[in-house]
Protein backbone atom coordinates (compact mmCIF):
# COMPACT_ATOMS: atom_id res chain seq x y z
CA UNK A 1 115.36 -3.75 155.90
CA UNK A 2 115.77 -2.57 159.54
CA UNK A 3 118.62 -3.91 161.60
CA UNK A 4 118.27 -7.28 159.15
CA UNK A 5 121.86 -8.28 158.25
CA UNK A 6 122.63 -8.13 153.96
CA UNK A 7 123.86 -11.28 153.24
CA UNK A 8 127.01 -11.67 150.47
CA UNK A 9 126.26 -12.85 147.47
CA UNK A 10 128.97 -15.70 148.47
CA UNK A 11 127.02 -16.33 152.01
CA UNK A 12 123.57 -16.88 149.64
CA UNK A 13 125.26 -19.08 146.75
CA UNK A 14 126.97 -21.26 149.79
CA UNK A 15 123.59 -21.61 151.53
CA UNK A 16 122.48 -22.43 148.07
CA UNK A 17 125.06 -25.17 147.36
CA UNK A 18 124.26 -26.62 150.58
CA UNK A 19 121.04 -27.52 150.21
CA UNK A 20 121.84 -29.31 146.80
CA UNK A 21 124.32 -31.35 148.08
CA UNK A 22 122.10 -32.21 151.16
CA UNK A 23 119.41 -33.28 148.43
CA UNK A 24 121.67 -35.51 146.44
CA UNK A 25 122.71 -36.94 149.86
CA UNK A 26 119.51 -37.77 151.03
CA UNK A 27 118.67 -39.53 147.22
CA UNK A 28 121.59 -41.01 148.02
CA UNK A 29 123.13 -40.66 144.73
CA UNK A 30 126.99 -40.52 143.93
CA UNK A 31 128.15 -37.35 142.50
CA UNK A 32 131.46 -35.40 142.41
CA UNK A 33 131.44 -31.79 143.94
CA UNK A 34 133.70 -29.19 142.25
CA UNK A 35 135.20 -30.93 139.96
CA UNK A 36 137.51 -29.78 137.62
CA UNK A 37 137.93 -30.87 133.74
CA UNK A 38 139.95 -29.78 130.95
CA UNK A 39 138.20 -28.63 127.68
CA UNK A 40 139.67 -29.31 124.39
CA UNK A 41 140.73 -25.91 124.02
CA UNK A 42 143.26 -26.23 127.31
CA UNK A 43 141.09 -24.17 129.85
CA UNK A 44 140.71 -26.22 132.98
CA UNK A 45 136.44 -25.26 134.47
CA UNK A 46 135.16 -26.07 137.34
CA UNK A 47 131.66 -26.92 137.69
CA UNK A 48 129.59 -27.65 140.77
CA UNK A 49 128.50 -30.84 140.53
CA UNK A 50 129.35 -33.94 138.67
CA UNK A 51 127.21 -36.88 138.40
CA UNK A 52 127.84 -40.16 136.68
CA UNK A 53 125.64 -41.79 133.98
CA UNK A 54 123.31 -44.27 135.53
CA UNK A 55 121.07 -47.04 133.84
CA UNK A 56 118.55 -44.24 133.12
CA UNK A 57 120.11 -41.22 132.09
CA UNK A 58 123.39 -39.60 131.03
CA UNK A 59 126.04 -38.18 133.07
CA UNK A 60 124.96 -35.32 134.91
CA UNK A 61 126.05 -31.56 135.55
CA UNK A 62 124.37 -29.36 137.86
CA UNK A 63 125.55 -25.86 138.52
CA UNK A 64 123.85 -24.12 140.98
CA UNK A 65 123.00 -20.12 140.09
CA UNK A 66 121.81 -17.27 143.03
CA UNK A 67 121.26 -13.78 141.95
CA UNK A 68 121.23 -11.72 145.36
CA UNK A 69 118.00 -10.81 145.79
CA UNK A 70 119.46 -8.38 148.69
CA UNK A 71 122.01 -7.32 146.13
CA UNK A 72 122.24 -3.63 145.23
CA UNK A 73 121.64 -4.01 141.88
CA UNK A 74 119.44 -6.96 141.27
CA UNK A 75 119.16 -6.55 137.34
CA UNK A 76 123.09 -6.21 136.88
CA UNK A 77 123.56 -9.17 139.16
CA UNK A 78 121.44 -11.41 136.85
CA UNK A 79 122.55 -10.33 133.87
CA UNK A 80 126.28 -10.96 135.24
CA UNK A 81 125.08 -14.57 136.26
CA UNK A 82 123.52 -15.29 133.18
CA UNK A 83 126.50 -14.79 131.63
CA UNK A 84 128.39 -16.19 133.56
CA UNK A 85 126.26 -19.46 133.27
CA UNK A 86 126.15 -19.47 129.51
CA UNK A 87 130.09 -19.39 129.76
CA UNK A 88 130.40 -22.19 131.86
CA UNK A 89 127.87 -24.30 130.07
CA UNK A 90 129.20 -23.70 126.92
CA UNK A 91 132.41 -25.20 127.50
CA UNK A 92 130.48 -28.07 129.58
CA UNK A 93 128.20 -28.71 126.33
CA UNK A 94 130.90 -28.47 123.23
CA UNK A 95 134.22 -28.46 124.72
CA UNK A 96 134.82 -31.04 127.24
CA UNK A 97 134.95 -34.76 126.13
CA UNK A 98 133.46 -35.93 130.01
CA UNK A 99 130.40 -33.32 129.82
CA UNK A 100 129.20 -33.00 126.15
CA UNK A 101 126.45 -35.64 125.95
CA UNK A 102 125.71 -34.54 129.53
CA UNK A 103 122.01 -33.39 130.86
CA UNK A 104 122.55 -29.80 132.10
CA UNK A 105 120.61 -29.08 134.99
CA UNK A 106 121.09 -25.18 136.26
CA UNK A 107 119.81 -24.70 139.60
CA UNK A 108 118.20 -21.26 140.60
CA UNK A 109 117.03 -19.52 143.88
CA UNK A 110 114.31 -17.75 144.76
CA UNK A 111 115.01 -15.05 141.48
CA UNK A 112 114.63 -16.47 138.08
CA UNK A 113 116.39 -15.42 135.11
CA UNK A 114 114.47 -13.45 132.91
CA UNK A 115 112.69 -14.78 129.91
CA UNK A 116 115.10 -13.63 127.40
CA UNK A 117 118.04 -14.88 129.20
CA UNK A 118 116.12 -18.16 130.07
CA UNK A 119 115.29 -18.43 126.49
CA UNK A 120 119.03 -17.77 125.12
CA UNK A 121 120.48 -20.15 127.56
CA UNK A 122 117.97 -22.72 126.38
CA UNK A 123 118.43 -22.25 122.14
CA UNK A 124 122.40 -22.32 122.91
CA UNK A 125 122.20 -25.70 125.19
CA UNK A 126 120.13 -27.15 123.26
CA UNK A 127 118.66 -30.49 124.34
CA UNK A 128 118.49 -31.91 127.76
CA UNK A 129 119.10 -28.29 129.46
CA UNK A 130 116.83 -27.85 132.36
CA UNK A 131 116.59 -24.57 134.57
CA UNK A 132 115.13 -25.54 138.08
CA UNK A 133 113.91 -23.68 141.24
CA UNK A 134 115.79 -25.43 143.99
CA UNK A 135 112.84 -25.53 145.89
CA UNK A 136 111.18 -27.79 142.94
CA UNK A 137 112.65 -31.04 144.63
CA UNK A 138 110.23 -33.15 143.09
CA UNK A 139 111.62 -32.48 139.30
CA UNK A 140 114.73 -32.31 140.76
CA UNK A 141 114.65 -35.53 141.69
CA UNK A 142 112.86 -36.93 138.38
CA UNK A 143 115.58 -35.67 136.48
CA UNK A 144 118.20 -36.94 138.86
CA UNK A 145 116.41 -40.43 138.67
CA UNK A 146 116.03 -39.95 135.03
CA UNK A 147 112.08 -41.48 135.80
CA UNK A 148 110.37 -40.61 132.96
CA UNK A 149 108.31 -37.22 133.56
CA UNK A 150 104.51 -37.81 133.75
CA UNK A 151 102.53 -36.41 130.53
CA UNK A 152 99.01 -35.77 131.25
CA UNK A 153 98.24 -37.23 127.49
CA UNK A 154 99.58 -40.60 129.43
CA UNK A 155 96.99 -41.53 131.64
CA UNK A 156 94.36 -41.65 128.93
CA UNK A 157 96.44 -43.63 126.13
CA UNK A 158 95.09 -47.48 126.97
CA UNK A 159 98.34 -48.81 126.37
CA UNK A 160 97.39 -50.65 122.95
């Protein structure tokens, strides 16, 4: 990529994490970053982000997921991340008393999963699981405000 610098995998998931705190900031909406919790089987996980239960929706986790585009094996890099995510989640969805009813929210890059990994993360989370393009603020957003999501059959129904 002539005389462009490769940037870690660390420097892109930092960028990454920066711009979803920056987000939440700007929403103004109170969150925990990194914290840690201990699962009912004794291992202590850290996740990325935290965010209480509001009026309209549960408590929160987001965990933000980059696969280095620049990196020098793009496929092994996603399949590492993917399992690395279903790990995590795992113990965030059955194991840990302050997550389990949580809505999962796993934040991507610019590189999506593939559909088969997308598709095993979703049948093992279950409900409320939501994979979402950073860049897709606007659902972001919804599912941070917990608004309900617009359904095209609403606009039609005449509200009798």
């Amino acid at each position: 990529m002539g005389g462009m610098e490769k940037r870690t995998s660390q420097q892109i998931g930092a960028a990454h994490e920066t711009l979803v705190r920056t987000l939440l900031d700007e929403w103004s909406v109170s969150y925990l970053w990194k914290p840690r919790f201990r699962t009912s089987l004794g291992t202590d996980i850290e996740i990325d982000c935290f965010l209480p239960a509001t009026t309209g929706r549960p408590n929160m986790v987001l965990e933000c997921k980059t696969f280095g585009v620049e990196a020098n094996n793009p496929e092994d890099s996603r399949r590492r991340k993917t399992q690395e995510a279903l790990w995590l989640l795992l113990q965030v969805r059955k194991y840990c008393a302050e997550t389990k009813g949580a809505r999962l929210v796993l934040i991507t890059g610019q590189m999506d999963f593939r559909a088969d990994q997308e598709a095993l993360l979703k049948v093992e989370m279950g409900e409320d699981f939501h994979i979402v393009e950073v860049t897709n603020t606007e659902l972001l957003r919804q599912l941070v405000d917990a608004r309900p999501v617009p359904r095209k059959e609403r606009q039609d129904a005449s509200g009798v």
